[in-house]
Protein backbone atom coordinates (compact mmCIF):
# COMPACT_ATOMS: atom_id res chain seq x y z
CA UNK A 1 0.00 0.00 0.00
CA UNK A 2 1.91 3.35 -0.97
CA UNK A 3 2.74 5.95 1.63
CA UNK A 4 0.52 8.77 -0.22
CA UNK A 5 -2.52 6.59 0.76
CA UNK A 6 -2.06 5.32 4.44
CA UNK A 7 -3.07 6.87 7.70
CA UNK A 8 -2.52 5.44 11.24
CA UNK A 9 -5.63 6.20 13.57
CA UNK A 10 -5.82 5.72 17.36
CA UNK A 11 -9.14 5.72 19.69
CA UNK A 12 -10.52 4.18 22.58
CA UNK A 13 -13.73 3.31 24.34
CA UNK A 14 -13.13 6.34 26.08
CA UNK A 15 -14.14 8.28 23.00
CA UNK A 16 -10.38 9.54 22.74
CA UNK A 17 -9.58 9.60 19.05
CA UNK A 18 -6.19 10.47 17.61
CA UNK A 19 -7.10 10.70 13.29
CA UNK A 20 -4.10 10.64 11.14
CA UNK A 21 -1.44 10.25 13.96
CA UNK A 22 2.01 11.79 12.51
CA UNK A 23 3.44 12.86 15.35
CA UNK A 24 6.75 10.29 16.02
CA UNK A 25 5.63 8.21 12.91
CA UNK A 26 8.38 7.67 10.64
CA UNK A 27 7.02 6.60 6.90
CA UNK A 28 9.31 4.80 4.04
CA UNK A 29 8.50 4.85 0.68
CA UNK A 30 9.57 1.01 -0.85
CA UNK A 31 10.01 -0.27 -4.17
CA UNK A 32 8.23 -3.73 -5.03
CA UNK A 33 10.88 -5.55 -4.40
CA UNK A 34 11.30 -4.12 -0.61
CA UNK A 35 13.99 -1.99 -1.28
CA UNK A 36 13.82 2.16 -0.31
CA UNK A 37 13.08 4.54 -2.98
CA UNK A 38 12.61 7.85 -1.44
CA UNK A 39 14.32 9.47 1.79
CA UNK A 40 12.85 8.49 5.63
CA UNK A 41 9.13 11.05 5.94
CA UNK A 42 8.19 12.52 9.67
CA UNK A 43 4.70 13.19 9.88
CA UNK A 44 4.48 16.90 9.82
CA UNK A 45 1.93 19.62 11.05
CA UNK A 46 0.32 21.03 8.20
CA UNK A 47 0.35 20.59 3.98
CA UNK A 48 3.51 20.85 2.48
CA UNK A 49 4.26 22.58 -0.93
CA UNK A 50 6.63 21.44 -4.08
CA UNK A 51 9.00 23.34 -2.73
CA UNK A 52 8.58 21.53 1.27
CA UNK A 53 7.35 24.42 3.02
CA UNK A 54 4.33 24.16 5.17
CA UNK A 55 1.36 26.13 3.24
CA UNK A 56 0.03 28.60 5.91
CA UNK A 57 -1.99 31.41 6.08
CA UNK A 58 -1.33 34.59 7.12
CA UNK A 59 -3.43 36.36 9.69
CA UNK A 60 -6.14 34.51 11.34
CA UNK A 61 -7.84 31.91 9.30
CA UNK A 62 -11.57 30.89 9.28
CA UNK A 63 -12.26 27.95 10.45
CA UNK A 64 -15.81 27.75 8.99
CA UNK A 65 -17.80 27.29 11.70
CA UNK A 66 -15.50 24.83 13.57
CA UNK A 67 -13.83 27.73 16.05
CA UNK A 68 -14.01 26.80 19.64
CA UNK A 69 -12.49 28.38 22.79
CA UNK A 70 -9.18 26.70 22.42
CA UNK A 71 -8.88 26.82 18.55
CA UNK A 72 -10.03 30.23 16.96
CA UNK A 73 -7.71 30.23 13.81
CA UNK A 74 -7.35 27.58 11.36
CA UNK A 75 -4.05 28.88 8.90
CA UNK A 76 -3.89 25.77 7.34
CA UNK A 77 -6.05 22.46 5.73
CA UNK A 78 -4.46 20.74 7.98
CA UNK A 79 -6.04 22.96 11.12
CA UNK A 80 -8.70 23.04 9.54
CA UNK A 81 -9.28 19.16 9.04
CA UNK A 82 -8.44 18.93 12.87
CA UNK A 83 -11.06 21.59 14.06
CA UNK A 84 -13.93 19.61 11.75
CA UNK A 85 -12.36 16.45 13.42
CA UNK A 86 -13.00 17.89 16.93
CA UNK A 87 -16.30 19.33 16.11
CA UNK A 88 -17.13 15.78 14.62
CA UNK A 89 -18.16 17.10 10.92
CA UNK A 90 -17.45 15.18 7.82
CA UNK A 91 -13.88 16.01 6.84
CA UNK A 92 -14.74 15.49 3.29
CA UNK A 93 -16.46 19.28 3.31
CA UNK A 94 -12.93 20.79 3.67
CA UNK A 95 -11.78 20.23 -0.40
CA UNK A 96 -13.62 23.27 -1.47
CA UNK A 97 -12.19 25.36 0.89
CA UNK A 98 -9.60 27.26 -0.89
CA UNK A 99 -6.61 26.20 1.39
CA UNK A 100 -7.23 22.88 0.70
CA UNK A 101 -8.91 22.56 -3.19
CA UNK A 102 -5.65 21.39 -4.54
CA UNK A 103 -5.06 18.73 -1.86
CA UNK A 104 -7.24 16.50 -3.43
CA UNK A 105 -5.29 16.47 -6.75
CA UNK A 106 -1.78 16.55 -5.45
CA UNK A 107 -3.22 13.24 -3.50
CA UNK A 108 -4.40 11.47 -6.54
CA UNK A 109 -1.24 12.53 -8.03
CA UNK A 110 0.84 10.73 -5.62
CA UNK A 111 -1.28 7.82 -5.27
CA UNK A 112 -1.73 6.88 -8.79
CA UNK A 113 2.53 7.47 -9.46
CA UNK A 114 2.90 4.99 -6.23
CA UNK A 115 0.33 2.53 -6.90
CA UNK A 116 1.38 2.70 -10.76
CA UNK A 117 4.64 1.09 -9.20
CA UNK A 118 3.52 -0.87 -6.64
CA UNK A 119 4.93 0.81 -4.24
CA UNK A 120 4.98 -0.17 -0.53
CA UNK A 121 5.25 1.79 2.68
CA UNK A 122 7.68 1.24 5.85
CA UNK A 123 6.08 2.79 9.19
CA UNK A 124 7.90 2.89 12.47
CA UNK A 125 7.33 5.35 15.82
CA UNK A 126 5.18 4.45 18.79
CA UNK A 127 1.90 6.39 19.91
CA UNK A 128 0.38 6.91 23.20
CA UNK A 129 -2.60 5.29 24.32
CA UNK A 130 -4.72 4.95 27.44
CA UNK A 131 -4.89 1.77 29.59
CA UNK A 132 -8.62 1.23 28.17
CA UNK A 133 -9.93 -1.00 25.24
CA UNK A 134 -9.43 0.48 21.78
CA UNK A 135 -7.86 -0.23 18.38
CA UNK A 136 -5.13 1.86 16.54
CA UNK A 137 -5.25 1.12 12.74
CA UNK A 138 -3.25 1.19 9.31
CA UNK A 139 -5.81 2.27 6.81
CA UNK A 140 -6.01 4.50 3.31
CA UNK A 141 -7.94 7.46 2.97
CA UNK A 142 -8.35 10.17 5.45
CA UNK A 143 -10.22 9.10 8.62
CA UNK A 144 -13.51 11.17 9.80
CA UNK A 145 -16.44 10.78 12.57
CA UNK A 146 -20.12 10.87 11.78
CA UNK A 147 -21.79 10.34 14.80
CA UNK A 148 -20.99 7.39 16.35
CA UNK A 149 -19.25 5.29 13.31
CA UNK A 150 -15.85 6.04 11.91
CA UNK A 151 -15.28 6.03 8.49
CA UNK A 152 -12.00 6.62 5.68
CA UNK A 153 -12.56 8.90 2.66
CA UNK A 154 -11.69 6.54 -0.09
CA UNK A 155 -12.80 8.54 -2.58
CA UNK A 156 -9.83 9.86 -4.67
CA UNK A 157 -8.64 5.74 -5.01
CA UNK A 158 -11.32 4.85 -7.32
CA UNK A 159 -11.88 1.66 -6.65
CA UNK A 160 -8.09 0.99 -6.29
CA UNK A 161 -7.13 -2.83 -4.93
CA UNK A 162 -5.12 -2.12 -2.05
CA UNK A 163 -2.68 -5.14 -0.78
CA UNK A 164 -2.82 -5.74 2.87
CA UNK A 165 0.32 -7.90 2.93
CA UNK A 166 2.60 -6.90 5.79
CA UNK A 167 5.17 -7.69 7.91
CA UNK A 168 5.51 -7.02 11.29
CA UNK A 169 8.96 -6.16 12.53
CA UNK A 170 8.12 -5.55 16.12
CA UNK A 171 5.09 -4.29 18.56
CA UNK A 172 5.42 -3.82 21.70
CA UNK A 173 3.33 -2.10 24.68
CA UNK A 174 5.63 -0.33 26.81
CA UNK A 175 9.74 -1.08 27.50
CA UNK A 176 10.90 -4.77 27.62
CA UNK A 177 12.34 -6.70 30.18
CA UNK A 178 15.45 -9.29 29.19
CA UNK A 179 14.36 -11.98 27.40
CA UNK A 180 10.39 -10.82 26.77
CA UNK A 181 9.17 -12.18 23.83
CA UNK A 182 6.37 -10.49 22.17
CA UNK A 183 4.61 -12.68 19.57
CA UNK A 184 4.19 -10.20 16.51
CA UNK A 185 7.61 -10.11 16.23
CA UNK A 186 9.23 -10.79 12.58
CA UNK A 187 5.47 -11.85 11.40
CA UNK A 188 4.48 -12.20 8.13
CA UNK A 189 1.71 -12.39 6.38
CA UNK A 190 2.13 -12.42 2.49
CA UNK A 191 -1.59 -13.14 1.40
CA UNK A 192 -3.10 -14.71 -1.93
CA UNK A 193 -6.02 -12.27 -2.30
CA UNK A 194 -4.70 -9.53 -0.03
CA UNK A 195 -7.63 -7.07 -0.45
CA UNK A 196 -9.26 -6.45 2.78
CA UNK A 197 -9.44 -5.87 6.51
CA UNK A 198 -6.88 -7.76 8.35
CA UNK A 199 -7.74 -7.63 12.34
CA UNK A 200 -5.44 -8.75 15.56
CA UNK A 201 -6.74 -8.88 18.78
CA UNK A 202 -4.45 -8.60 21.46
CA UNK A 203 -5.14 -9.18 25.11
CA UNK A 204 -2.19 -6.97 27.01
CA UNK A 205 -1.69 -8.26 30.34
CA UNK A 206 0.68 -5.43 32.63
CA UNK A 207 3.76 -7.19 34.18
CA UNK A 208 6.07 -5.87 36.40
CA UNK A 209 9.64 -7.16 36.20
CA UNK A 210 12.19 -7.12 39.02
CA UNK A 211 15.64 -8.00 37.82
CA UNK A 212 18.20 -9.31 40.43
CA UNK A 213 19.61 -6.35 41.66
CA UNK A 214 15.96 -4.83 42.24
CA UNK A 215 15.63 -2.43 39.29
CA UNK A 216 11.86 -2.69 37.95
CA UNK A 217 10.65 -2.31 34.59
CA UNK A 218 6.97 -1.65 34.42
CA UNK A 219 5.63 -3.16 30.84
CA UNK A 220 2.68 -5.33 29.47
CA UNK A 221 2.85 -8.31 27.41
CA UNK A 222 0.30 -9.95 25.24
CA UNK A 223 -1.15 -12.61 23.75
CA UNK A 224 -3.24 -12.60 20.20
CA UNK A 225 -5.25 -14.02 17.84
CA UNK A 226 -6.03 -12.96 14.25
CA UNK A 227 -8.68 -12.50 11.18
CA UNK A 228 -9.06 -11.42 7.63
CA UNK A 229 -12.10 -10.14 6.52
CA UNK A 230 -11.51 -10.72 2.84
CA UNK A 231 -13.04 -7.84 -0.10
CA UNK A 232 -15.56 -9.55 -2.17
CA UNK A 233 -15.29 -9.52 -5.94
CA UNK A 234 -16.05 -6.55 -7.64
CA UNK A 235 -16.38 -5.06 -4.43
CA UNK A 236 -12.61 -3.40 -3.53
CA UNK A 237 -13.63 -1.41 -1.29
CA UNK A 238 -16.60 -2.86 0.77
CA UNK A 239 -14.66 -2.97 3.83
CA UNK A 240 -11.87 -0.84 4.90
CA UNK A 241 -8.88 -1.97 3.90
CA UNK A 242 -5.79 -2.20 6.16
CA UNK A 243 -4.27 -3.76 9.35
CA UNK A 244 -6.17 -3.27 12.50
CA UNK A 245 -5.00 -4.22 15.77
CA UNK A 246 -7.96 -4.13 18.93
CA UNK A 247 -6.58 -4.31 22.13
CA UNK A 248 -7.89 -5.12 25.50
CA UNK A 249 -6.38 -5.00 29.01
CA UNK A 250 -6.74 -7.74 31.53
CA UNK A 251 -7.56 -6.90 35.12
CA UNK A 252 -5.15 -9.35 36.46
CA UNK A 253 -0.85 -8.29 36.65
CA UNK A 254 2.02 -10.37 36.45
CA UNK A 255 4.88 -9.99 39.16
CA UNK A 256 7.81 -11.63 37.57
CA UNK A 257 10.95 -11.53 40.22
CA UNK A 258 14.33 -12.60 38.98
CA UNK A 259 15.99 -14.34 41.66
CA UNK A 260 19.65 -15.92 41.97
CA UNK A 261 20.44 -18.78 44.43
CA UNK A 262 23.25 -19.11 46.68
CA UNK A 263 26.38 -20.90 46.71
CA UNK A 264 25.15 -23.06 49.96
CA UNK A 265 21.67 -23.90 48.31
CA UNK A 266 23.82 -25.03 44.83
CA UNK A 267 26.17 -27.61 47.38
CA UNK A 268 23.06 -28.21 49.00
CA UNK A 269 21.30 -29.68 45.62
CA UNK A 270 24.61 -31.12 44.67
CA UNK A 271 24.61 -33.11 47.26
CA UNK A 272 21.14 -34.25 47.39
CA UNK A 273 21.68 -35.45 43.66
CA UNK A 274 24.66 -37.59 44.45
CA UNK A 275 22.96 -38.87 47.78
CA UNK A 276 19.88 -40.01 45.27
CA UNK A 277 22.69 -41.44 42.52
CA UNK A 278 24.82 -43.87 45.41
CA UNK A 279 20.88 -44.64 46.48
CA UNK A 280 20.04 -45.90 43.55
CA UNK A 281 23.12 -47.50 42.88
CA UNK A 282 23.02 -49.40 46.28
CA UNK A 283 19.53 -51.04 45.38
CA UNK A 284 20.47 -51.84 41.90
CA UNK A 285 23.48 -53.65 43.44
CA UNK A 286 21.80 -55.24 46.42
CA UNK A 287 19.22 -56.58 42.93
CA UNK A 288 22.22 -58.43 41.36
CA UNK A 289 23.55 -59.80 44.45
CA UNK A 290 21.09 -61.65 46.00
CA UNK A 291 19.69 -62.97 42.50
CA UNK A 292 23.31 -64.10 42.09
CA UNK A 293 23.34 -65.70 45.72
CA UNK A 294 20.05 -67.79 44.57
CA UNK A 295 21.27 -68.80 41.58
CA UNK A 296 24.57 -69.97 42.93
CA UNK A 297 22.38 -71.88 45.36
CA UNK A 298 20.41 -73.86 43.17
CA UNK A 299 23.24 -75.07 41.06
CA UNK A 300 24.59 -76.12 43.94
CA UNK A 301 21.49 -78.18 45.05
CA UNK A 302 21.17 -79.38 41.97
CA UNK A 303 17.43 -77.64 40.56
CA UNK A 304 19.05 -75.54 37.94
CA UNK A 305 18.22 -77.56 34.88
């Protein structure tokens, strides 16, 4: 799926929402054959021109009815995109506002060029999210809130087949500990009809690690399962697609202490062993000699035929 095309969203049963997360998200433009083709992207604040300035306006901007107490200016589309966000209007309205009418074709531009090559896209960073059940998502198309349902604005694709193939390099929730193993890691998922909604669900359990000289590292693990929710022919776009992982926290915690033992309790286990080895050794012996001692006795009475 190429770069121009994918957002990352973030939200929770809270009702927090982060839409088009680009703060600490790295993006990587990559050739077919997996191999980079443009220089590393941070997610920046605002639209940027040809030239890679941030298009702003001077002054204070309208915000079209979106102003609140905290935001009264919107100097660029992507304010402006934010303040609908917040006020929960379609994001879709913004293209004819003049900051942001040529948005829509420098997007198709992109795309098509990308997806013309079959390009891919390389994310890394980390996001922030509360300790609640929620989902943060890889998706095309730019996300937006009507009411209660959350959709992505796939309409300068045009029916494009996105592929959902991916690998995971690594996910975590929070630091690791020495020797954590998080399952995700190095997975890969290279699919035969890869158009559709591919969905992990994670249970994150917290676990607090004590190492042996008592530092603590405060982390979660998790376990997961997984699901693809294929497109149906002629249908490309029927369901979102993209990678979605839902998380849930369990209520229980896992206190993992690293203890060493002592020199005493190592002789003391040494010792134990060898007492069980000359045990065993004793009975086997005390076996073979009295079944010698009977055998020797009846050849010499005579029975042994």
């Amino acid at each position: 799926m190429p770069c121009s095309a994918l957002n990352i969203d973030v939200m929770d049963m809270s009702g927090e929402q982060h839409l088009d997360v680009n703060h600490d998200i790295f993006k990587q433009r990559m050739s077919q054959e997996g191999t980079p083709v443009a220089d590393l992207e941070k997610g920046q604040v605002g639209e940027k021109s040809e030239k890679g300035a941030v298009v702003m306006v001077d002054g204070c901007g309208s915000c079209y009815g979106a102003e609140t107490e905290s935001r009264k200016c919107c100097n660029s589309c992507r304010e402006l995109e934010d303040a609908y966000r917040d006020k929960r209007w379609n994001v879709r309205e913004v293209s004819g506002v003049p900051m942001c009418a040529n948005n829509m074709n420098k997007l198709q531009g992109e795309f098509s060029r990308q997806y013309s090559k079959k390009e891919g896209c390389n994310i890394h960073g980390h996001v922030e999210t509360s300790k609640v059940a929620g989902n943060f998502h890889f998706a095309p198309g730019k996300a937006y809130q009507q009411g209660t349902m959350h959709f992505h604005d796939l309409a300068p694709f045009k029916g494009a087949k996105f592929d959902v193939s991916h690998t995971v390099h690594k996910l975590a929730f929070g630091a690791e500990y020495p020797g954590q193993v998080n399952p995700l890691d190095g997975a890969v998922h290279q699919l035969a009809h890869p158009n559709g909604m591919y969905q992990y669900y994670l249970k994150v359990v917290p676990t607090i690690y004590t190492s042996t000289k008592g530092q603590q590292v405060r982390t979660n693990q998790f376990s997961v399962t997984e699901h693809f929710k294929e497109n149906p022919a002629g249908q490309p776009q029927a369901v979102v697609p993209g990678v979605f992982f839902f998380y849930d926290f369990s209520p229980l915690l896992v206190d993992m202490v690293e203890e060493r033992t002592s020199f005493l309790h190592f002789i003391t286990n040494l010792l134990a062993i060898l007492g069980g080895v000359f045990t065993v050794a004793g009975m086997v012996d005390g076996v073979v000699y009295h079944g010698q001692k009977a055998l020797q006795k009846k050849m010499e009475l005579g029975k042994l035929s």
